[in-house]
N, C-alpha and C. Protein backbone atom coordinates (compact mmCIF):
# COMPACT_ATOMS: atom_id res chain seq x y z
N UNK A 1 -13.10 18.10 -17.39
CA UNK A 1 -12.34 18.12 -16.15
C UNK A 1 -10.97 17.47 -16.40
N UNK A 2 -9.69 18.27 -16.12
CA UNK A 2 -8.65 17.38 -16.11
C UNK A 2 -8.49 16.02 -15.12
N UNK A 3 -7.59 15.12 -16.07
CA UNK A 3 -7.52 13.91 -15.30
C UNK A 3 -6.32 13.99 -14.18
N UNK A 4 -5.78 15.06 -14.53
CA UNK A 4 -4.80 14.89 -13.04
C UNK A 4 -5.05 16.09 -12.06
N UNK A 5 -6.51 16.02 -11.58
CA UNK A 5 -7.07 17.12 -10.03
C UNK A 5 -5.97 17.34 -8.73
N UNK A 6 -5.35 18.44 -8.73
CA UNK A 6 -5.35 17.97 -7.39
C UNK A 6 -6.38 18.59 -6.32
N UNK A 7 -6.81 17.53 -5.27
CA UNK A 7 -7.52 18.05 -4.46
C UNK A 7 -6.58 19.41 -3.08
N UNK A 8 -5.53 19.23 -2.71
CA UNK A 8 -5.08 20.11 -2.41
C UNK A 8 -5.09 21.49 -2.90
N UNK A 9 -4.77 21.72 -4.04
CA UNK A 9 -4.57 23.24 -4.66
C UNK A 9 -5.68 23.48 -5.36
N UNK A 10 -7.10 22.37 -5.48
CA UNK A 10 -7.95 23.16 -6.25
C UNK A 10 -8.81 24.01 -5.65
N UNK A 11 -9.64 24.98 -6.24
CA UNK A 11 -9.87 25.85 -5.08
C UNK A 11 -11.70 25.10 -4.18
N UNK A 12 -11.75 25.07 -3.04
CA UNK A 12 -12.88 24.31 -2.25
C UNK A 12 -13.93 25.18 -2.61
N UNK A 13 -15.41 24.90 -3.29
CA UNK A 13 -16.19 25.95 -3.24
C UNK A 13 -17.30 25.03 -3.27
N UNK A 14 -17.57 24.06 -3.00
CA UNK A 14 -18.59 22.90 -2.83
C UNK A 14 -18.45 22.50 -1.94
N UNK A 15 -19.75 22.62 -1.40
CA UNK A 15 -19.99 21.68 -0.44
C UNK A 15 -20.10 20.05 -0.25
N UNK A 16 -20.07 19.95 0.98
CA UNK A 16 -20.67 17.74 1.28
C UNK A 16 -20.88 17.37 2.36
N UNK A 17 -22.09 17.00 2.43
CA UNK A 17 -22.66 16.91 4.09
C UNK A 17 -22.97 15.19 4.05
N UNK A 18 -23.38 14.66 5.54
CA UNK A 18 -23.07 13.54 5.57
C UNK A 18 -23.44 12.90 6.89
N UNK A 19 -24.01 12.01 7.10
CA UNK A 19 -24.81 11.72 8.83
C UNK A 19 -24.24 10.54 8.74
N UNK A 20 -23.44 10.87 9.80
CA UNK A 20 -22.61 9.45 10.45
C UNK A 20 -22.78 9.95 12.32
N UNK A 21 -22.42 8.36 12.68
CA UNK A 21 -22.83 8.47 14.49
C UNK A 21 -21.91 8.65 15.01
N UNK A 22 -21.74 9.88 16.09
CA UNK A 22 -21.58 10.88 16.35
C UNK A 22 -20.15 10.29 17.34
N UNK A 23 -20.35 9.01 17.65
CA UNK A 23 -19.34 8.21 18.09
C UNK A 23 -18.17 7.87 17.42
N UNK A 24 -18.51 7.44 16.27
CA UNK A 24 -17.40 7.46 14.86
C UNK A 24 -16.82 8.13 14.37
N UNK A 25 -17.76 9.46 14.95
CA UNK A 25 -17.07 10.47 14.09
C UNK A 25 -16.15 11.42 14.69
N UNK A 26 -16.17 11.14 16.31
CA UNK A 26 -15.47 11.41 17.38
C UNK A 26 -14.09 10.87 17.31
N UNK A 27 -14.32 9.40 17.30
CA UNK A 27 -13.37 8.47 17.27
C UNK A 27 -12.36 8.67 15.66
N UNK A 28 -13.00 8.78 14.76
CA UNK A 28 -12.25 9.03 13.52
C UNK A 28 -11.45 10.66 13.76
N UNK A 29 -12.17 11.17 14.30
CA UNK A 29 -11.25 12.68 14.08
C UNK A 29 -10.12 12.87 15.84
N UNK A 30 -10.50 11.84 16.24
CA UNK A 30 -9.35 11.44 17.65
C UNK A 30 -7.92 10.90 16.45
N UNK A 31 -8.53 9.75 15.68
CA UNK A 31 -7.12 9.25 14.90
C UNK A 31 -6.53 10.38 13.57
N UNK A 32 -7.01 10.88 13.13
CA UNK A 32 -7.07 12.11 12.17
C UNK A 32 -5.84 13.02 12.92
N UNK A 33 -6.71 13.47 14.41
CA UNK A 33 -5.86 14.38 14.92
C UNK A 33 -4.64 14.14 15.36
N UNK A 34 -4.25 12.87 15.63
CA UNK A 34 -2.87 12.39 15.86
C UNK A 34 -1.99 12.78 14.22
N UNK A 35 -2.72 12.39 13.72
CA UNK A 35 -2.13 12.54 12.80
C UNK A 35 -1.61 14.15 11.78
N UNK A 36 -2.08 15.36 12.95
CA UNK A 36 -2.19 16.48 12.38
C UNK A 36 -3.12 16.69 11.24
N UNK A 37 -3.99 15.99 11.34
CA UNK A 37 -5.00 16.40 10.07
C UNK A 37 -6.70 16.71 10.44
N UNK A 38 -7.55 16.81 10.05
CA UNK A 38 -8.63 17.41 10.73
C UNK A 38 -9.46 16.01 9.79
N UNK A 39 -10.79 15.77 10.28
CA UNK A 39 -11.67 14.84 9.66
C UNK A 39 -11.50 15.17 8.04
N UNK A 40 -11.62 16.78 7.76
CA UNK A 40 -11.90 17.44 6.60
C UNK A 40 -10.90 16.65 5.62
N UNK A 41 -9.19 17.20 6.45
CA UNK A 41 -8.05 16.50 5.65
C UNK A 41 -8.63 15.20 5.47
N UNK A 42 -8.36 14.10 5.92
CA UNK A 42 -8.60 13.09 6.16
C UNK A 42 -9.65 12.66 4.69
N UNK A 43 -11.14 13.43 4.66
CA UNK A 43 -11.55 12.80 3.53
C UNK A 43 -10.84 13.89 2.06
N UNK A 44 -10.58 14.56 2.31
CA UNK A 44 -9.44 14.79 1.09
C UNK A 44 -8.62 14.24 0.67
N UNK A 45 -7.75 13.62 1.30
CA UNK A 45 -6.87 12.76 0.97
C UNK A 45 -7.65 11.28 0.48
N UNK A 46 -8.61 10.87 0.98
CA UNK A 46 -9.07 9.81 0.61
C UNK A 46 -10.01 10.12 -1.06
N UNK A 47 -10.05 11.15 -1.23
CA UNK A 47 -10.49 11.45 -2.33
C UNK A 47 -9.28 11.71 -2.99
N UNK A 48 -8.64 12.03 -2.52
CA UNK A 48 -7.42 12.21 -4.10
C UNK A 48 -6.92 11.04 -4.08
N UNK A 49 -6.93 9.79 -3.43
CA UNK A 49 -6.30 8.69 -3.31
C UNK A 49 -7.26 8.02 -4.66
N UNK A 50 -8.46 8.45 -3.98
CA UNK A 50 -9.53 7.81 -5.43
C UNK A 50 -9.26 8.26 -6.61
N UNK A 51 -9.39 9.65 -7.01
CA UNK A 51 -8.68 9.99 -8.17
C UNK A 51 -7.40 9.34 -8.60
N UNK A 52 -6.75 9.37 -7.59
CA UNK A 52 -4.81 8.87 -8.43
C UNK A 52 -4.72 7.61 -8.70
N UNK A 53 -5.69 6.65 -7.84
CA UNK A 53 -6.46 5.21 -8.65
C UNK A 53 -7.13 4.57 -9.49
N UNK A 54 -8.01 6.11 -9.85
CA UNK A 54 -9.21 5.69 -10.31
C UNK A 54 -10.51 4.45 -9.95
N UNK A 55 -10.51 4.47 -8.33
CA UNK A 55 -11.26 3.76 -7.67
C UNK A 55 -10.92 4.13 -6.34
N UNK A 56 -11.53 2.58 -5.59
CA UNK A 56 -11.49 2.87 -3.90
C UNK A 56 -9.79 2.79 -4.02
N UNK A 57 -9.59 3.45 -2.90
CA UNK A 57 -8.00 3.01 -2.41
C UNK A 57 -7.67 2.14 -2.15
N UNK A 58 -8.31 1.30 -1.60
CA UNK A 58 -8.62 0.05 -0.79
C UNK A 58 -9.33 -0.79 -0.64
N UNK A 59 -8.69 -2.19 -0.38
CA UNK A 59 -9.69 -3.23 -0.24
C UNK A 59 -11.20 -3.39 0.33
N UNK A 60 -12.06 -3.52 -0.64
CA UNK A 60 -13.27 -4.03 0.57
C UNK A 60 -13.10 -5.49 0.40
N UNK A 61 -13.36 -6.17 1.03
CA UNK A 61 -13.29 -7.27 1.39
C UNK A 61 -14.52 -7.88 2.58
N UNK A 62 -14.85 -8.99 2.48
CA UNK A 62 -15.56 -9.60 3.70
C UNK A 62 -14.57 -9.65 5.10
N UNK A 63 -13.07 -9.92 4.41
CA UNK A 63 -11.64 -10.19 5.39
C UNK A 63 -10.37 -9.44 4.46
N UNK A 64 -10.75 -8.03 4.37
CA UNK A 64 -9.61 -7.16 3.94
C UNK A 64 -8.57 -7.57 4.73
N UNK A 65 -8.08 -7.79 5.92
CA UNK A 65 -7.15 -8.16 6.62
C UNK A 65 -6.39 -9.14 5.74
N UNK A 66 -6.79 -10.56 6.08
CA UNK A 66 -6.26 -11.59 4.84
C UNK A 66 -5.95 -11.26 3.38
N UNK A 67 -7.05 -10.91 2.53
CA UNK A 67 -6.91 -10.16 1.33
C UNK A 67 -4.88 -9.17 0.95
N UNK A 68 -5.09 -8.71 2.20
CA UNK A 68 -4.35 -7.47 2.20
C UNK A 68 -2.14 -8.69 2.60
N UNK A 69 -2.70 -9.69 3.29
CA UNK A 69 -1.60 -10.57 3.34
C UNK A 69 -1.38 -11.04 2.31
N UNK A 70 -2.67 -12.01 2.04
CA UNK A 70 -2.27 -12.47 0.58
C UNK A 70 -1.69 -12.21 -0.35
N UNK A 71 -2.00 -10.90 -1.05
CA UNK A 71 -1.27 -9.86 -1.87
C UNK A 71 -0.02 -9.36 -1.87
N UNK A 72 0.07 -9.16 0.17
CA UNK A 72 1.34 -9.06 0.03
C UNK A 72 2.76 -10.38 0.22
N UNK A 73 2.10 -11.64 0.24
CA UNK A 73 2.74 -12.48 0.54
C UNK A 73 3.17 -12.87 -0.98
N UNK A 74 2.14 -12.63 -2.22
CA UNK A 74 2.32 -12.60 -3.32
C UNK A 74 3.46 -11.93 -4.32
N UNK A 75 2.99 -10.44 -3.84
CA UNK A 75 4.29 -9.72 -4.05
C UNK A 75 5.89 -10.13 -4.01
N UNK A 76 5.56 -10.33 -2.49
CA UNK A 76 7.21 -10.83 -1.92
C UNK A 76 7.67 -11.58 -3.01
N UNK A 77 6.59 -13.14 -2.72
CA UNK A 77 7.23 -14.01 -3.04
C UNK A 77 7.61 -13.89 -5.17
N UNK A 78 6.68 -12.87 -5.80
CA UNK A 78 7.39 -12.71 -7.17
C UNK A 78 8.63 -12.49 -6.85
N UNK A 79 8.92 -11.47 -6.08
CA UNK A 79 9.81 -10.15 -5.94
C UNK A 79 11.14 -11.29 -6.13
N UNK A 80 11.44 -11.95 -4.72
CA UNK A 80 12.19 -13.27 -4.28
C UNK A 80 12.18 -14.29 -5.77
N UNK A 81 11.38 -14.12 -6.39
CA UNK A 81 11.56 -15.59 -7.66
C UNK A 81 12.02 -14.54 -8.71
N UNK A 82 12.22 -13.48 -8.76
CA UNK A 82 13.10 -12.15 -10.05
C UNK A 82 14.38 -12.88 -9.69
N UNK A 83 14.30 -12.10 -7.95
CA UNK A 83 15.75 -11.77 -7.85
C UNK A 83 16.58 -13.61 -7.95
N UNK A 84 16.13 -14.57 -7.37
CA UNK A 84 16.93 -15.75 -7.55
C UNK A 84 16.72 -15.77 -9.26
N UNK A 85 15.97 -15.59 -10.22
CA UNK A 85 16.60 -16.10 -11.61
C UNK A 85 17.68 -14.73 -12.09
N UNK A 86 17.09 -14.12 -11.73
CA UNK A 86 18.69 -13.06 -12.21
C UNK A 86 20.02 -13.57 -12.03
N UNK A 87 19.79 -13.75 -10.45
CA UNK A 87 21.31 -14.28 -9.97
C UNK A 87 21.41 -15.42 -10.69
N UNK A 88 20.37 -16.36 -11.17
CA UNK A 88 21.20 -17.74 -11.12
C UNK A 88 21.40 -17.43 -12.83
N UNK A 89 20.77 -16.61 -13.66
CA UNK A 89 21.42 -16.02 -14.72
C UNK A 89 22.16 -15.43 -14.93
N UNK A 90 23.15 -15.10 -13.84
CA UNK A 90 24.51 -14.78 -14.34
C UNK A 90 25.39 -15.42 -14.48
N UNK A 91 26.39 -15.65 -14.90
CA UNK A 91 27.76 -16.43 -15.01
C UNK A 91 28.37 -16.97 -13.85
N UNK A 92 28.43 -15.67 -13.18
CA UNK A 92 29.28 -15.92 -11.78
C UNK A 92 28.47 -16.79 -10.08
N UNK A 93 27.26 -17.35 -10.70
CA UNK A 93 26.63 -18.06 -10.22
C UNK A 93 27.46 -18.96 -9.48
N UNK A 94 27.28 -19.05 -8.37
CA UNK A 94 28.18 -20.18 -7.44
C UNK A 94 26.84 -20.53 -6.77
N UNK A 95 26.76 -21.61 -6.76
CA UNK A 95 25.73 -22.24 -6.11
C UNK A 95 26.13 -22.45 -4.68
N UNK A 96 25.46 -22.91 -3.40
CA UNK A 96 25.75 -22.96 -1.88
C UNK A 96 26.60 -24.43 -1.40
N UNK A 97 26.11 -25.61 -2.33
CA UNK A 97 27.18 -26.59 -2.33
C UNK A 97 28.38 -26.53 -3.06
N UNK A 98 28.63 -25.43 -3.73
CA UNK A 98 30.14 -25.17 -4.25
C UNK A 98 30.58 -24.02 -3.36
N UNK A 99 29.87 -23.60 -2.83
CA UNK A 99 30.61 -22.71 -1.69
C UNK A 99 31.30 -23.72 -0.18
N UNK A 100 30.15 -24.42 -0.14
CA UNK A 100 30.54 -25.38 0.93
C UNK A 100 31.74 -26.32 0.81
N UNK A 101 31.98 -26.86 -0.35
CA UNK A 101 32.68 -27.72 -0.94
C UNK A 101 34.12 -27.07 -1.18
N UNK A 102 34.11 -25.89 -1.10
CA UNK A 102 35.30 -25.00 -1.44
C UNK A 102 35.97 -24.74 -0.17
N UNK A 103 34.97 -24.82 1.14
CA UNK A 103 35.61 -24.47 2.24
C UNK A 103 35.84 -25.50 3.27
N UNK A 104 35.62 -26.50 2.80
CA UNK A 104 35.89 -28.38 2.88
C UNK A 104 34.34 -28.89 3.73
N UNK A 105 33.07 -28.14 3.90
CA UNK A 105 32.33 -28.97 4.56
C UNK A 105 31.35 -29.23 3.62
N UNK A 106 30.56 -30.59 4.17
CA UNK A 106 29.99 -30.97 3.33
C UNK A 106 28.15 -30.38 3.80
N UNK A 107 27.54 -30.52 2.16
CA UNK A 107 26.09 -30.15 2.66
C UNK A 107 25.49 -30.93 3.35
């Protein structure tokens, strides 16, 4: 099987059945349909999400919510500690008390 499927253009000839309550499954294809997509779309895409990962898409977690901050509070804060050593590795580095000091107030 190639490693790069797509589930869009390959051709559907299998089946997949599946017992979920009948409430959920109402409610999931209410948010689906906002979204122009049908339940069907919906787990297609979550399957090619698995493929293009090679796992879940997404967090399980006891508190995916938190999990999902954390990570991104993580991110940021690399992102923010690049960009200040770049800058302060350049030459033209002016620090905020030589800016202040230049325009007569003090820090």
């Amino acid at each position: 099987m190639p490693d790069n499927i797509s589930v869009a253009n390959s051709p559907k000839t299998a089946t997949f059945q599946m017992r979920i309550n009948p409430d959920v499954k109402n409610r999931a294809e209410d948010i689906y349909s906002r979204c122009g997509m049908t339940l069907t779309d919906a787990i297609n895409v979550f399957l090619q999400q698995s493929l293009n990962v090679g796992g879940l898409p997404l967090l399980v977690t006891q508190n995916s919510k938190e999990a999902l901050r954390e990570q991104a509070i993580a991110i940021l804060m690399s992102e923010l500690k690049k960009g200040k050593d770049s800058v302060k590795s350049d030459k033209a580095w002016i620090s905020e008390k030589d800016i202040l000091a230049e325009f007569g107030t003090d820090v």
